[in-house]
C-alpha atoms as a PDB file:
ATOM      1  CA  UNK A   1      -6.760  -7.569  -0.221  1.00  0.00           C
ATOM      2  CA  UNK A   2      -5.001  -4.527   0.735  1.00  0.00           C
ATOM      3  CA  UNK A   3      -8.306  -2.667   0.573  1.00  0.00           C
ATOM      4  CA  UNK A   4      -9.946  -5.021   3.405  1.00  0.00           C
ATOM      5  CA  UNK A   5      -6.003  -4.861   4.935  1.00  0.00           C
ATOM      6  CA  UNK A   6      -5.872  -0.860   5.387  1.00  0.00           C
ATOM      7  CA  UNK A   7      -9.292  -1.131   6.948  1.00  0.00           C
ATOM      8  CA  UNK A   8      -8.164  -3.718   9.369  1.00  0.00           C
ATOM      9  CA  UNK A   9      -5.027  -1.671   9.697  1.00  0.00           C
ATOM     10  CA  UNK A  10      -7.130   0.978  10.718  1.00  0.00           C
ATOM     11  CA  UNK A  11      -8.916  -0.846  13.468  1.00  0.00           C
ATOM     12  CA  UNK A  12      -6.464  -2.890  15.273  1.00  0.00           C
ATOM     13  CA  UNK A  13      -3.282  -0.751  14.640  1.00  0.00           C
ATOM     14  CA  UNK A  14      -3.654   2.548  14.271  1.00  0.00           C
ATOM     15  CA  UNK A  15       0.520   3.238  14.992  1.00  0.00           C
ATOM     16  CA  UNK A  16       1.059   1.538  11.935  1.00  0.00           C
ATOM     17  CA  UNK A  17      -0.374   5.012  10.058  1.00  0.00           C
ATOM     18  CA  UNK A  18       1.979   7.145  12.088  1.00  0.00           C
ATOM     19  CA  UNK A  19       4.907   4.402  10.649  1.00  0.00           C
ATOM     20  CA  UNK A  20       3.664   3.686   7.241  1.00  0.00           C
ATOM     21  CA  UNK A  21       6.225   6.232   5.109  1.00  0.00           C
ATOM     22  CA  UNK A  22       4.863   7.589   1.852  1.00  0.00           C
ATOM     23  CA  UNK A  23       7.329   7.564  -1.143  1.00  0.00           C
ATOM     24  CA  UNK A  24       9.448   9.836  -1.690  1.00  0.00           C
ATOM     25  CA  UNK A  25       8.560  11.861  -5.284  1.00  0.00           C
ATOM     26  CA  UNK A  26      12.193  12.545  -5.939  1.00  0.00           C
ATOM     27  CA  UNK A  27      14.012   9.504  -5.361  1.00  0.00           C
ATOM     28  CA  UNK A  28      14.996   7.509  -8.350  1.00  0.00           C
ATOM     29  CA  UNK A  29      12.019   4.979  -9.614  1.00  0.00           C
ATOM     30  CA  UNK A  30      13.977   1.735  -8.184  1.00  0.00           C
ATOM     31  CA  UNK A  31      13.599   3.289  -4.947  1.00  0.00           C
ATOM     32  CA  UNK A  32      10.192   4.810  -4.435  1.00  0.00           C
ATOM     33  CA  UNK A  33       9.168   1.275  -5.827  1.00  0.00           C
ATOM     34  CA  UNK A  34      10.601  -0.013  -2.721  1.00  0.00           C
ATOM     35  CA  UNK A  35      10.026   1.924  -0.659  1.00  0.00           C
ATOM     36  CA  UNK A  36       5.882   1.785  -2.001  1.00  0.00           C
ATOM     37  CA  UNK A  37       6.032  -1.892  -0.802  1.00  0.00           C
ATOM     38  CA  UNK A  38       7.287  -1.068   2.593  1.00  0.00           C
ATOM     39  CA  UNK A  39       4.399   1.156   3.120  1.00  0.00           C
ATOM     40  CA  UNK A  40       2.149  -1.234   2.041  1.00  0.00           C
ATOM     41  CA  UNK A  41       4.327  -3.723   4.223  1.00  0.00           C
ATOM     42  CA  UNK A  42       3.660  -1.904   7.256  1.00  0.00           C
ATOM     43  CA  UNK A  43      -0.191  -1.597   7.151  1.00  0.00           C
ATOM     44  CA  UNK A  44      -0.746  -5.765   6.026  1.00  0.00           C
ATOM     45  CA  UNK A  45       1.671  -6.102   9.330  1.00  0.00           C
ATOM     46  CA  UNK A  46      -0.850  -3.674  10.504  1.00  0.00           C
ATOM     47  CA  UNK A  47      -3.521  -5.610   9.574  1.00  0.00           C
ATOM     48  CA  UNK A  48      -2.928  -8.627  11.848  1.00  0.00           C
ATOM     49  CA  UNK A  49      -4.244 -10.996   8.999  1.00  0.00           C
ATOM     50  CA  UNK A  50      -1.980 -14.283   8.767  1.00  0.00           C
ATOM     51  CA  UNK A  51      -3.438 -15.058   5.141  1.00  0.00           C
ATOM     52  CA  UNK A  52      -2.890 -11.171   4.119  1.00  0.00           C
ATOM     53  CA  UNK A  53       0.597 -11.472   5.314  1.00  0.00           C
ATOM     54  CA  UNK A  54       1.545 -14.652   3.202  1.00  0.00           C
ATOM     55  CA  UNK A  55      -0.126 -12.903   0.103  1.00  0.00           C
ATOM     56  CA  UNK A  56       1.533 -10.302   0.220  1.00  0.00           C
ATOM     57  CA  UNK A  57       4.759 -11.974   0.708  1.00  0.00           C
ATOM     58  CA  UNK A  58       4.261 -13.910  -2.231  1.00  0.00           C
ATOM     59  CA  UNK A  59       3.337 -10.193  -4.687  1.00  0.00           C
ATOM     60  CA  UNK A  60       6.800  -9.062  -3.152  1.00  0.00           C
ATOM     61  CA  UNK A  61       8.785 -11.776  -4.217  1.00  0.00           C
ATOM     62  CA  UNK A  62       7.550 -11.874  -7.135  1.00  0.00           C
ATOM     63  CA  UNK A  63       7.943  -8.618  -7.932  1.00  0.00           C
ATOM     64  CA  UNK A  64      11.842  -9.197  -6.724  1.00  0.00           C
ATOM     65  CA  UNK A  65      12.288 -12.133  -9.160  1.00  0.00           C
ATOM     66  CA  UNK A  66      11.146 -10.003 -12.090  1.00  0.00           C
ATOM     67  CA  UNK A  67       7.639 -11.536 -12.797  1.00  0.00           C
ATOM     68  CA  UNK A  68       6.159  -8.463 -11.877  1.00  0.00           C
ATOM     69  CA  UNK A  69       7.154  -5.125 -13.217  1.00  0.00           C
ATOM     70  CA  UNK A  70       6.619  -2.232 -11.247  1.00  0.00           C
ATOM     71  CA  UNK A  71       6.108   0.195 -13.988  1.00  0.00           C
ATOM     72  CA  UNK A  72       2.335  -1.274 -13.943  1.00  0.00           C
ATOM     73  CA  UNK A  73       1.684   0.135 -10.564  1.00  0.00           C
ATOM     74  CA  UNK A  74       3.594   3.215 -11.140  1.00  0.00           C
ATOM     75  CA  UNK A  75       0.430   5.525 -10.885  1.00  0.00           C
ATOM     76  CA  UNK A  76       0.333   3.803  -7.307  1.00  0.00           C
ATOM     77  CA  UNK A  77       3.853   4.554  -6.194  1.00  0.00           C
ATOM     78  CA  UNK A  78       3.979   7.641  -7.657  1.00  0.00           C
ATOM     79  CA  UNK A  79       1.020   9.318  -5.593  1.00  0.00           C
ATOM     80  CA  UNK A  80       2.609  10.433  -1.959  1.00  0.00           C
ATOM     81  CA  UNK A  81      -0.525  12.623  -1.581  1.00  0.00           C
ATOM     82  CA  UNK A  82      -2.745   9.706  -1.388  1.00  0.00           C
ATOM     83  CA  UNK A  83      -0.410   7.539   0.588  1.00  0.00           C
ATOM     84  CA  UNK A  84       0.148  10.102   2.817  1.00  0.00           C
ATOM     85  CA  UNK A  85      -3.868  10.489   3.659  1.00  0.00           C
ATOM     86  CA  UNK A  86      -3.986   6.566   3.279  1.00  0.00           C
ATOM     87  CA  UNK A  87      -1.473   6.692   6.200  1.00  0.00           C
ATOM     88  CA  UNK A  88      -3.293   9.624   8.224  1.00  0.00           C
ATOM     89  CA  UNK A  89      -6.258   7.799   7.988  1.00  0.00           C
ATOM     90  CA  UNK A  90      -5.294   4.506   9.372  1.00  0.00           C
ATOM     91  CA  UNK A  91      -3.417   6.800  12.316  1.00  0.00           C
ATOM     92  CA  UNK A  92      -6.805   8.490  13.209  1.00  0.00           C
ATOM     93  CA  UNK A  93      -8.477   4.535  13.438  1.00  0.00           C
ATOM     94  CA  UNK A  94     -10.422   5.940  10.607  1.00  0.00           C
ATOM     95  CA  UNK A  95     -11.098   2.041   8.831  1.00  0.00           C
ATOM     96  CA  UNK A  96     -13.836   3.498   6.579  1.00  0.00           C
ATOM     97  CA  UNK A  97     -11.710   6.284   5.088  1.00  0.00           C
ATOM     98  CA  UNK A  98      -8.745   4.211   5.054  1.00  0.00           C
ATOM     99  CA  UNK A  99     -10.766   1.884   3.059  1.00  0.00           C
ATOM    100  CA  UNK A 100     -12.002   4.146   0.773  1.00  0.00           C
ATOM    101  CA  UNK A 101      -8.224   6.111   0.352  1.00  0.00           C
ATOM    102  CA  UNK A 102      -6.347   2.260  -0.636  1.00  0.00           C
ATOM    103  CA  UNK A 103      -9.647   1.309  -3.237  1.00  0.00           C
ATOM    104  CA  UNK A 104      -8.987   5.374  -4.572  1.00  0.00           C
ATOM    105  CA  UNK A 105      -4.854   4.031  -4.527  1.00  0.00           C
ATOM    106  CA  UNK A 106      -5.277   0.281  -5.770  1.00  0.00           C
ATOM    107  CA  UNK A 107      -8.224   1.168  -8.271  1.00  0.00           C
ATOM    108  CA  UNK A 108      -5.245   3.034 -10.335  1.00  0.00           C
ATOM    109  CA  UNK A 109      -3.765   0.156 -11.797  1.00  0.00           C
ATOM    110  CA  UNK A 110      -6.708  -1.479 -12.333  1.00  0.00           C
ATOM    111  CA  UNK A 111      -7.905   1.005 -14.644  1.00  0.00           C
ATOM    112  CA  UNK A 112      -4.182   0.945 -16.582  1.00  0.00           C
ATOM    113  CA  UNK A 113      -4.394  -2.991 -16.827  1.00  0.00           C
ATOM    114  CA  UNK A 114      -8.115  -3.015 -17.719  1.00  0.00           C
ATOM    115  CA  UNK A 115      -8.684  -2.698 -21.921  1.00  0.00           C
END
């Protein structure tokens, strides 16, 4: 989902890029966790994708009522660089790169999760 959602992002809101804010490496881990789901926030709003939206809304509260732990994305919220050119390349309408950037992002925790 937010692989197809960045892409979409990319084509039909390219502002949200310019708004989406990477996490800040030095804040405590509660808060870069946060703040990793209001990037990702801004480019499903982004996205313009009613069924994205609701998905998403469910992995965040979720995630708020402690059934998901956000250590298991950590390699995720702790890479700014990536965000940061995820962010760039939905503000340059780039959808394949922005593609490409959340699969390189997302793909992270897939490995850690995978035996």
């Amino acid at each position: 989902m937010g692989v197809d959602a960045a892409r979409r992002c990319a084509e039909r809101t390219p502002a949200a890029g310019r708004a989406a804010a990477p996490v800040d490496p030095g804040a405590p881990f509660p808060e870069r966790a946060e703040a990793y789901v209001t990037f990702w926030e801004t480019l499903v709003e982004g996205a313009a994708n009613v069924a994205y939206r609701l998905a998403f809304n469910t992995l965040v509260a979720a995630q708020r009522e402690g059934a998901i732990d956000p250590h298991l994305y950590a390699a995720e919220i702790d890479d700014a660089p990536v965000q940061r050119a995820l962010a760039a390349d939905v503000a340059a309408g780039d959808a394949v790169q922005a593609e490409r950037m959340a699969a390189d992002l997302l793909e992270r925790t897939l490995e850690a999760l995978t035996p």
